[in-house]
Structure formats: C-alpha cells, structure tokens
PDB file of N, CA and C in Angstrom:
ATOM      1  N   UNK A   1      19.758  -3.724   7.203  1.00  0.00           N
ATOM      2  CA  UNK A   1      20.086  -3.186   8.495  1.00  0.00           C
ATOM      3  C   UNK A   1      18.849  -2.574   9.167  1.00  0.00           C
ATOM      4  N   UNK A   2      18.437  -1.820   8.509  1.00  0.00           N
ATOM      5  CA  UNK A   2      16.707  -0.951   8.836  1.00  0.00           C
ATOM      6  C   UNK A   2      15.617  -2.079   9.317  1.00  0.00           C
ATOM      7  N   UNK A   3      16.176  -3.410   8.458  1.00  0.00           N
ATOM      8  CA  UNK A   3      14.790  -4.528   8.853  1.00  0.00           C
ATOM      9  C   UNK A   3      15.241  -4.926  10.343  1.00  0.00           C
ATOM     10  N   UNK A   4      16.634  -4.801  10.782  1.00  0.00           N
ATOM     11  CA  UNK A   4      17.048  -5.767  11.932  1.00  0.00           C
ATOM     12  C   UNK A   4      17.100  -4.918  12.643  1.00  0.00           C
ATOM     13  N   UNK A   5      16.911  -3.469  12.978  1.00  0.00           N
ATOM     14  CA  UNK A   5      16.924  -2.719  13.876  1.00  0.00           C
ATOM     15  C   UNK A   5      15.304  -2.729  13.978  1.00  0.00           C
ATOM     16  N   UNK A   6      14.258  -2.362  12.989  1.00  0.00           N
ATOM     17  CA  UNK A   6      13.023  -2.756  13.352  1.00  0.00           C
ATOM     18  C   UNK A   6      12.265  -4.209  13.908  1.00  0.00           C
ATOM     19  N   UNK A   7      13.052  -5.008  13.661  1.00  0.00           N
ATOM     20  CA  UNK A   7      12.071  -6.138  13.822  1.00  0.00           C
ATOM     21  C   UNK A   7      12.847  -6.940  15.083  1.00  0.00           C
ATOM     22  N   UNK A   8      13.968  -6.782  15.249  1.00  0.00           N
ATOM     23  CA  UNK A   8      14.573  -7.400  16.550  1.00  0.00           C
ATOM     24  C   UNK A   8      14.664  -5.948  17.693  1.00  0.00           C
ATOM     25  N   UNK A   9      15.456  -5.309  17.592  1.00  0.00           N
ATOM     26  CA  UNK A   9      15.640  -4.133  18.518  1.00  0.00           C
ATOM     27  C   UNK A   9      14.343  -3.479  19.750  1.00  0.00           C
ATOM     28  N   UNK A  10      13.656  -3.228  18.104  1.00  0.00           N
ATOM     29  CA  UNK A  10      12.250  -2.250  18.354  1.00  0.00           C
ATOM     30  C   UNK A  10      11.199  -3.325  18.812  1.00  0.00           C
ATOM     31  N   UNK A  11      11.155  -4.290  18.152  1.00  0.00           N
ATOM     32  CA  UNK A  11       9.850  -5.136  18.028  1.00  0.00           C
ATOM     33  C   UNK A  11       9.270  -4.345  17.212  1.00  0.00           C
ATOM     34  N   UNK A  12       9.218  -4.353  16.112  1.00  0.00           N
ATOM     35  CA  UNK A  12       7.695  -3.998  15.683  1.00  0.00           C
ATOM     36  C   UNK A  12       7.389  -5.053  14.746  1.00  0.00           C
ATOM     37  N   UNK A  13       5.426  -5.012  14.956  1.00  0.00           N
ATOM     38  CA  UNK A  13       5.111  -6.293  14.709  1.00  0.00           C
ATOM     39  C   UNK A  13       4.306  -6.656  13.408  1.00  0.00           C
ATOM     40  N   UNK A  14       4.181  -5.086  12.728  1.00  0.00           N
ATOM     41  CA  UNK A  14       3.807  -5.168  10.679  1.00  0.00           C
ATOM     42  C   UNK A  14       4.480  -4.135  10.288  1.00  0.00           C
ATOM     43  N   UNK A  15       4.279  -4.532   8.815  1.00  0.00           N
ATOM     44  CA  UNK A  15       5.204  -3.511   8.444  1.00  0.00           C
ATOM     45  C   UNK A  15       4.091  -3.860   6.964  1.00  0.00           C
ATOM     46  N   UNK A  16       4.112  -2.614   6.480  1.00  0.00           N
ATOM     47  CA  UNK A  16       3.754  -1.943   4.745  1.00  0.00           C
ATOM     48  C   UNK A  16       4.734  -2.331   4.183  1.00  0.00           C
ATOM     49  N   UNK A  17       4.847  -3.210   2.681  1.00  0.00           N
ATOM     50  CA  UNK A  17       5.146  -3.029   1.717  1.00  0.00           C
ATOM     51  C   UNK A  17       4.501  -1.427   0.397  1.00  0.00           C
ATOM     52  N   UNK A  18       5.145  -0.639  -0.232  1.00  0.00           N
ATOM     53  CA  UNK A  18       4.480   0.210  -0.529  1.00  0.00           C
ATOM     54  C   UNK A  18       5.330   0.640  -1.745  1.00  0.00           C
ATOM     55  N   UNK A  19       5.345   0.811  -2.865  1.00  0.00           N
ATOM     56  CA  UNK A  19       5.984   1.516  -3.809  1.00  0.00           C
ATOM     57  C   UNK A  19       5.959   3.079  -3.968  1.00  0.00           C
ATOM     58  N   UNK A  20       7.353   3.621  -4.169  1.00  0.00           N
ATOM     59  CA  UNK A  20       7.740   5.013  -4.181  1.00  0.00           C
ATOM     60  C   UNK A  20       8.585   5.121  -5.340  1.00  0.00           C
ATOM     61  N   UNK A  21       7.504   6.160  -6.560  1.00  0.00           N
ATOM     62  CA  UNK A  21       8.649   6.127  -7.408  1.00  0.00           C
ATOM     63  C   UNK A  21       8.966   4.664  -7.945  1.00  0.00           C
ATOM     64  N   UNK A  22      10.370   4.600  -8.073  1.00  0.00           N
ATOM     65  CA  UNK A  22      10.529   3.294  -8.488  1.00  0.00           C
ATOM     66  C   UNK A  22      11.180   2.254  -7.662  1.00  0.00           C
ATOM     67  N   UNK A  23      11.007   2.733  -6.513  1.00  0.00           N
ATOM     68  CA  UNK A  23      11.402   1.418  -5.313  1.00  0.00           C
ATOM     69  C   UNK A  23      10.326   1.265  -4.442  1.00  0.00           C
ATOM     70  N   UNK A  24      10.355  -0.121  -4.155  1.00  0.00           N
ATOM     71  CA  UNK A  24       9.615  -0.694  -2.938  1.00  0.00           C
ATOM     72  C   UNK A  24       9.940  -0.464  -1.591  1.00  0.00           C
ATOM     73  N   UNK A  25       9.341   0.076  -0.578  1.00  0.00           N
ATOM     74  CA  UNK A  25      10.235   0.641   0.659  1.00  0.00           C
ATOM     75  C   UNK A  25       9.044  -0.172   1.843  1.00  0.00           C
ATOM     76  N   UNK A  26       9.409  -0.084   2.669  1.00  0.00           N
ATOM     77  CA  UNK A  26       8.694  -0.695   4.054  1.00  0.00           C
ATOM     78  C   UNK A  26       8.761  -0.073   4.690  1.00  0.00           C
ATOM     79  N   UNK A  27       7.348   0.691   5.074  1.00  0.00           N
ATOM     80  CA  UNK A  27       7.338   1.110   6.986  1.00  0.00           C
ATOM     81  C   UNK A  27       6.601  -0.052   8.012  1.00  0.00           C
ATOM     82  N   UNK A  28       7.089   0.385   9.165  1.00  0.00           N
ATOM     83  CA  UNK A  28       7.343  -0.327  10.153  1.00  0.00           C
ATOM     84  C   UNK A  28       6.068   0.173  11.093  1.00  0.00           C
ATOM     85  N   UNK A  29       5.028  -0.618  11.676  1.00  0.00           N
ATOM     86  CA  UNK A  29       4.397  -0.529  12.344  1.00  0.00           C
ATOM     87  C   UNK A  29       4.418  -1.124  14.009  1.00  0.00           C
ATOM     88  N   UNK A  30       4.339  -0.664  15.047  1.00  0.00           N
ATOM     89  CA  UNK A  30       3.724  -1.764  15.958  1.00  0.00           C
ATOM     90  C   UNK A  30       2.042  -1.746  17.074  1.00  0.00           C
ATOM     91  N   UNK A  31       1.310  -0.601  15.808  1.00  0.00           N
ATOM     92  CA  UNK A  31      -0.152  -1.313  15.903  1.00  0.00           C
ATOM     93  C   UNK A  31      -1.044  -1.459  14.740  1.00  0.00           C
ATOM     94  N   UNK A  32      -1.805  -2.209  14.755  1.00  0.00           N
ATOM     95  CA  UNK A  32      -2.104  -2.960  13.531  1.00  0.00           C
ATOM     96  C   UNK A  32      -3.557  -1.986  13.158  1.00  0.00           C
ATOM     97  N   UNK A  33      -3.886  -1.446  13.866  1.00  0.00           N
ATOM     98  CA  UNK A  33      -4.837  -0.088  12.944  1.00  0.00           C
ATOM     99  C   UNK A  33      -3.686   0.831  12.384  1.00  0.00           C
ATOM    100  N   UNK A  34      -2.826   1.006  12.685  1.00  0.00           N
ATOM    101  CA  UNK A  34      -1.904   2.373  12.111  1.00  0.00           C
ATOM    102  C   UNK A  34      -1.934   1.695  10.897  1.00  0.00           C
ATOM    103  N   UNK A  35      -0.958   0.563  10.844  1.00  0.00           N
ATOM    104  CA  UNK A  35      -0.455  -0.274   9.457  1.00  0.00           C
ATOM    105  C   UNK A  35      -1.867  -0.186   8.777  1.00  0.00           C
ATOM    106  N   UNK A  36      -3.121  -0.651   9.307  1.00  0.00           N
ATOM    107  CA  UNK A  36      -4.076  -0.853   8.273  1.00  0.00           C
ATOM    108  C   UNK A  36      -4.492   0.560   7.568  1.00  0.00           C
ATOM    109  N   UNK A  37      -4.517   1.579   8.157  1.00  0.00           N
ATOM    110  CA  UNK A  37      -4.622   3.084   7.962  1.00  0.00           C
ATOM    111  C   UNK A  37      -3.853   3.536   6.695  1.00  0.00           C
ATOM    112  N   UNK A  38      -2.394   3.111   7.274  1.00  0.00           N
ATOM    113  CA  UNK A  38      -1.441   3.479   5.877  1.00  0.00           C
ATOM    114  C   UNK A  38      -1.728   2.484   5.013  1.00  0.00           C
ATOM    115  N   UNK A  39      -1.912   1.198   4.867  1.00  0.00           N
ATOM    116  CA  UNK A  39      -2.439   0.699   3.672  1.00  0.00           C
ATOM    117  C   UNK A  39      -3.237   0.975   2.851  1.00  0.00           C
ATOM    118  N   UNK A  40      -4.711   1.516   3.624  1.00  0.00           N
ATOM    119  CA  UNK A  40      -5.305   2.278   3.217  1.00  0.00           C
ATOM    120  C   UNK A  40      -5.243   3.261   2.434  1.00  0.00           C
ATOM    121  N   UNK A  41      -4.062   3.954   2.761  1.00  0.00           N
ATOM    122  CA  UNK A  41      -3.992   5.511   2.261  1.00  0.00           C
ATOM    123  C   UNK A  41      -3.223   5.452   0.936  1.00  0.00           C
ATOM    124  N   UNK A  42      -2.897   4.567   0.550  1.00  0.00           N
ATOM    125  CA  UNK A  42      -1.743   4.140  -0.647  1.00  0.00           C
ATOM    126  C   UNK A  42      -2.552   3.951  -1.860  1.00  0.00           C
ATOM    127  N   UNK A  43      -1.816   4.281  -2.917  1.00  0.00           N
ATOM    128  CA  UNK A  43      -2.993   3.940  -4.207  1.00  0.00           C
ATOM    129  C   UNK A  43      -2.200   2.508  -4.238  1.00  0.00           C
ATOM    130  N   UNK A  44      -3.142   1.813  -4.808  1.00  0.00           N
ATOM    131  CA  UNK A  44      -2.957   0.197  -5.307  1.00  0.00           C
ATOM    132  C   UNK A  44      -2.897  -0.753  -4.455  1.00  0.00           C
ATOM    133  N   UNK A  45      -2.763  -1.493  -4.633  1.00  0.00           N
ATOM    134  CA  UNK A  45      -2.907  -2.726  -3.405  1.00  0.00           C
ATOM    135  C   UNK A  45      -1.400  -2.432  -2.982  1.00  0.00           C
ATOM    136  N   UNK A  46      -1.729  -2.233  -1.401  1.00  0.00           N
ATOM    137  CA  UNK A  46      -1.058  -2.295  -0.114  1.00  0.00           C
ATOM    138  C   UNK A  46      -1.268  -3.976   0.599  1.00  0.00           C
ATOM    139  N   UNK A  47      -0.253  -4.402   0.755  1.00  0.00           N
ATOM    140  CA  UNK A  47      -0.133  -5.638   2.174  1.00  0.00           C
ATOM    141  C   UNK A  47       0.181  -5.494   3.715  1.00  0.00           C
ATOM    142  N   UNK A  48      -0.763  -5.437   4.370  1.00  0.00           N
ATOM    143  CA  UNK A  48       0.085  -5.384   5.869  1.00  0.00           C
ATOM    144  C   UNK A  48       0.461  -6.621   6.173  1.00  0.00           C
ATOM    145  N   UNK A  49       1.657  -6.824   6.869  1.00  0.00           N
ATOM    146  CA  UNK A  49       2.244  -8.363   6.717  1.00  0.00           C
ATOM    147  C   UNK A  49       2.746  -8.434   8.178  1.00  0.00           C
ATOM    148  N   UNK A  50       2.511  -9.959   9.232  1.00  0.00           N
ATOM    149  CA  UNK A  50       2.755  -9.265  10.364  1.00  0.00           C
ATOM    150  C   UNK A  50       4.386  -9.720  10.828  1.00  0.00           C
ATOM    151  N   UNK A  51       4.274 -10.174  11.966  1.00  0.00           N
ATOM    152  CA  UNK A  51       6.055 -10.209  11.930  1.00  0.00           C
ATOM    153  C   UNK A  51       6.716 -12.136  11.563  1.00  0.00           C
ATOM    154  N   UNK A  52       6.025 -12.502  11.571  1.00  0.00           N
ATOM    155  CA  UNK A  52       6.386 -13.630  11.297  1.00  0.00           C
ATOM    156  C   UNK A  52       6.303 -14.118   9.847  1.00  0.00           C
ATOM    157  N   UNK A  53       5.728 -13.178   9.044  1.00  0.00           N
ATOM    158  CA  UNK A  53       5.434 -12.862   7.390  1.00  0.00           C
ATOM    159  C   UNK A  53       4.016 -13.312   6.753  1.00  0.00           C
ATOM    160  N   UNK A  54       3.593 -13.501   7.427  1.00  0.00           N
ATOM    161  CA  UNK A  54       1.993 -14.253   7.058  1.00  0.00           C
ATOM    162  C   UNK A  54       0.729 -12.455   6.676  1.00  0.00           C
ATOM    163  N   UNK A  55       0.185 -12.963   6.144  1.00  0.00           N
ATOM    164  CA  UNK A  55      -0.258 -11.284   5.417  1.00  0.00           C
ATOM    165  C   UNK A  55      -1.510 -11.404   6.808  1.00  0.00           C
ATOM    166  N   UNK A  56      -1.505 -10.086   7.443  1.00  0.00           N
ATOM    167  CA  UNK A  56      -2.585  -9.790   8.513  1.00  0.00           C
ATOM    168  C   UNK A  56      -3.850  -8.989   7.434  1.00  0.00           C
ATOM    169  N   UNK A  57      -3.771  -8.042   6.212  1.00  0.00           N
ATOM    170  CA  UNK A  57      -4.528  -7.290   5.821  1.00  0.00           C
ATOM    171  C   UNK A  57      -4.202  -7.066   4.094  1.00  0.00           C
ATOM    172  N   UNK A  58      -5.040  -6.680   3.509  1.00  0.00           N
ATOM    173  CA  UNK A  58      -4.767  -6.708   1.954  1.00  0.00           C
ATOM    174  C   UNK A  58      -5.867  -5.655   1.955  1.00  0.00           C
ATOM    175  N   UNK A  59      -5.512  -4.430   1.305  1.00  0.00           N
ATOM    176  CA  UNK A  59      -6.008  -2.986   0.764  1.00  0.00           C
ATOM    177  C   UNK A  59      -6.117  -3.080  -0.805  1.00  0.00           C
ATOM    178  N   UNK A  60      -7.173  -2.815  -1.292  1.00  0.00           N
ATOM    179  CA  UNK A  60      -6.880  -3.249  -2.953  1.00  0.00           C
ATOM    180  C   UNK A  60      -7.879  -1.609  -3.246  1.00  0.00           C
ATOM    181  N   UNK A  61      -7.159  -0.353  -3.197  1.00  0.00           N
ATOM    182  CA  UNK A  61      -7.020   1.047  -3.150  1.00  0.00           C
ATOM    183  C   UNK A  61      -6.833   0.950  -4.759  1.00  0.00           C
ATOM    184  N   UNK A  62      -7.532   1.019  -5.927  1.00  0.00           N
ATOM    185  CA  UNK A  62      -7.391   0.836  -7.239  1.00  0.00           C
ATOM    186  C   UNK A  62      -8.186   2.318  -7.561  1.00  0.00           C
ATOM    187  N   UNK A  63      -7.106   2.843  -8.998  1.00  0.00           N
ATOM    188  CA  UNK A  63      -7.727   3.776  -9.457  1.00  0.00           C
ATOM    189  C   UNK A  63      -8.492   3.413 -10.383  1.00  0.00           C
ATOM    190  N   UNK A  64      -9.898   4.181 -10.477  1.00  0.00           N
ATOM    191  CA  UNK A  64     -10.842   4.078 -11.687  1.00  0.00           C
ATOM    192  C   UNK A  64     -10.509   4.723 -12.977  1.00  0.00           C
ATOM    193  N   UNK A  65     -10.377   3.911 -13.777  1.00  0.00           N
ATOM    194  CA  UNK A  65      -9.443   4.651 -14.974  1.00  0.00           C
ATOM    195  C   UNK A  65     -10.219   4.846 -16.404  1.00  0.00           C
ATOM    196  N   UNK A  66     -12.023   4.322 -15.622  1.00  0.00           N
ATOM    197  CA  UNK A  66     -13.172   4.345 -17.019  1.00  0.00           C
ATOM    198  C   UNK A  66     -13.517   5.743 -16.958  1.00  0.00           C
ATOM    199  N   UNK A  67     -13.735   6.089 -18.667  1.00  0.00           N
ATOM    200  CA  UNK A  67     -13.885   7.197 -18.565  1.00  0.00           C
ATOM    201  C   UNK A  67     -15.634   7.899 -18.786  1.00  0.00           C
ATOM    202  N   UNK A  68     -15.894   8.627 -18.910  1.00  0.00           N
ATOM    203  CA  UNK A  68     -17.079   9.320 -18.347  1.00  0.00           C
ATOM    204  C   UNK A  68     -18.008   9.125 -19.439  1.00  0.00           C
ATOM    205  N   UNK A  69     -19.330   8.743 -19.571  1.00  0.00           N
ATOM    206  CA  UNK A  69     -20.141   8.642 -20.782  1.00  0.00           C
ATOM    207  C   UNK A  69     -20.147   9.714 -21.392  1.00  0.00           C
ATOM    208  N   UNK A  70     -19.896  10.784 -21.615  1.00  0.00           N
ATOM    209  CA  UNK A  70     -20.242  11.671 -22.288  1.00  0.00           C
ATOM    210  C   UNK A  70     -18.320  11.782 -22.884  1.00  0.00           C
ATOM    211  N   UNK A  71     -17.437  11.124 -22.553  1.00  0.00           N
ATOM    212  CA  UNK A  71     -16.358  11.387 -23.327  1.00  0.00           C
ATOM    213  C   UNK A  71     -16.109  10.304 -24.379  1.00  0.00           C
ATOM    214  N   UNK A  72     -17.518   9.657 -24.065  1.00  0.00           N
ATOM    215  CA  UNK A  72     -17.401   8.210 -25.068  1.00  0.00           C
ATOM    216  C   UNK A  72     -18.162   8.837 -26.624  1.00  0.00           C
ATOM    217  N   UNK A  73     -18.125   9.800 -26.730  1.00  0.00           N
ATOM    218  CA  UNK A  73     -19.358  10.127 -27.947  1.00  0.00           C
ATOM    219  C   UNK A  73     -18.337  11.587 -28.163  1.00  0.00           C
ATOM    220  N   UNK A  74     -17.335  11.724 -28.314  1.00  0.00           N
ATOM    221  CA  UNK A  74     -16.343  12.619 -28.532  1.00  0.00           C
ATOM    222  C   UNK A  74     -15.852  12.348 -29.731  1.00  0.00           C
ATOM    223  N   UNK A  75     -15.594  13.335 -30.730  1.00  0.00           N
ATOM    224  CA  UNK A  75     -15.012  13.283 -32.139  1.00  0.00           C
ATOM    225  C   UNK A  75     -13.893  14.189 -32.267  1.00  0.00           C
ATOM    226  N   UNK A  76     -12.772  14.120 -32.453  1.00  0.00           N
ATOM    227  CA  UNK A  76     -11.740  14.879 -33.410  1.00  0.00           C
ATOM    228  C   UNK A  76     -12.104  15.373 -34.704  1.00  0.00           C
ATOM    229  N   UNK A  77     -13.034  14.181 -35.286  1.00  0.00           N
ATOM    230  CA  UNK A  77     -13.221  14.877 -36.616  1.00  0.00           C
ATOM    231  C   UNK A  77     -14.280  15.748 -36.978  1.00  0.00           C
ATOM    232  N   UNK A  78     -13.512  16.970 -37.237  1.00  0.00           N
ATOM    233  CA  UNK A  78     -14.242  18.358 -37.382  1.00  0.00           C
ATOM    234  C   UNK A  78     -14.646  18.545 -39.069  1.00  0.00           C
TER     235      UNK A  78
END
C-alpha cells in the first residue's frame, strides 16, 4: 500500500532499499542527491533504484573489521 501511494499518488522517483534490525524497509525519494545522501549514510551497501527499477546509484559504505597491528602481537598467555 505505502509503495502505491508513493510511486503512483506522490510520484516519487527513487527510493532506498535499507535494512533495519531485521527488516528491509524503503524510503522514498523524489531527488536523486537526497536518495544518494541517505545511501550514503547507511552502513553496507545501500541501492538507489529509480522508478522504473533499474539501479541509478550503488553505495558500498563497508565496515573495516581488520584489526590494529599492535593487537596482532597480543597474548593471553600469562
């Protein structure tokens, strides 16, 4: 219902795919710096997708998860 009130009603012309928690939710854009902005702002790869479904933008927002040279030479054993 949310997609057909945005995409026929409103016009709007991208929309974010974005994970929350454990659902996938979509906001609704209708200018394509906003959408690229919030893609941006998302950890992990974000898609801005435009209205006809063809991908306008791809954000690949990845956390660095290597850890620090000096935690590589760390011992437990005392």
């Amino acid at each position: 219902m949310k997609q057909f009130i945005f995409k026929t009603l409103l016009r709007s012309r991208f929309h974010v795919g974005y994970s929350h928690k454990r659902h996938w939710l979509r906001k609704y854009f209708w200018r394509f710096e906003s959408a690229r902005k919030f893609a941006d702002s998302q950890v992990g790869k974000s898609t801005v997708w435009a209205s006809d479904w063809s991908r306008a933008y791809i954000s690949k927002n990845t956390i660095n998860f290597s850890t620090h040279e000096d935690a590589k030479n760390f011992s437990t054993n005392i």
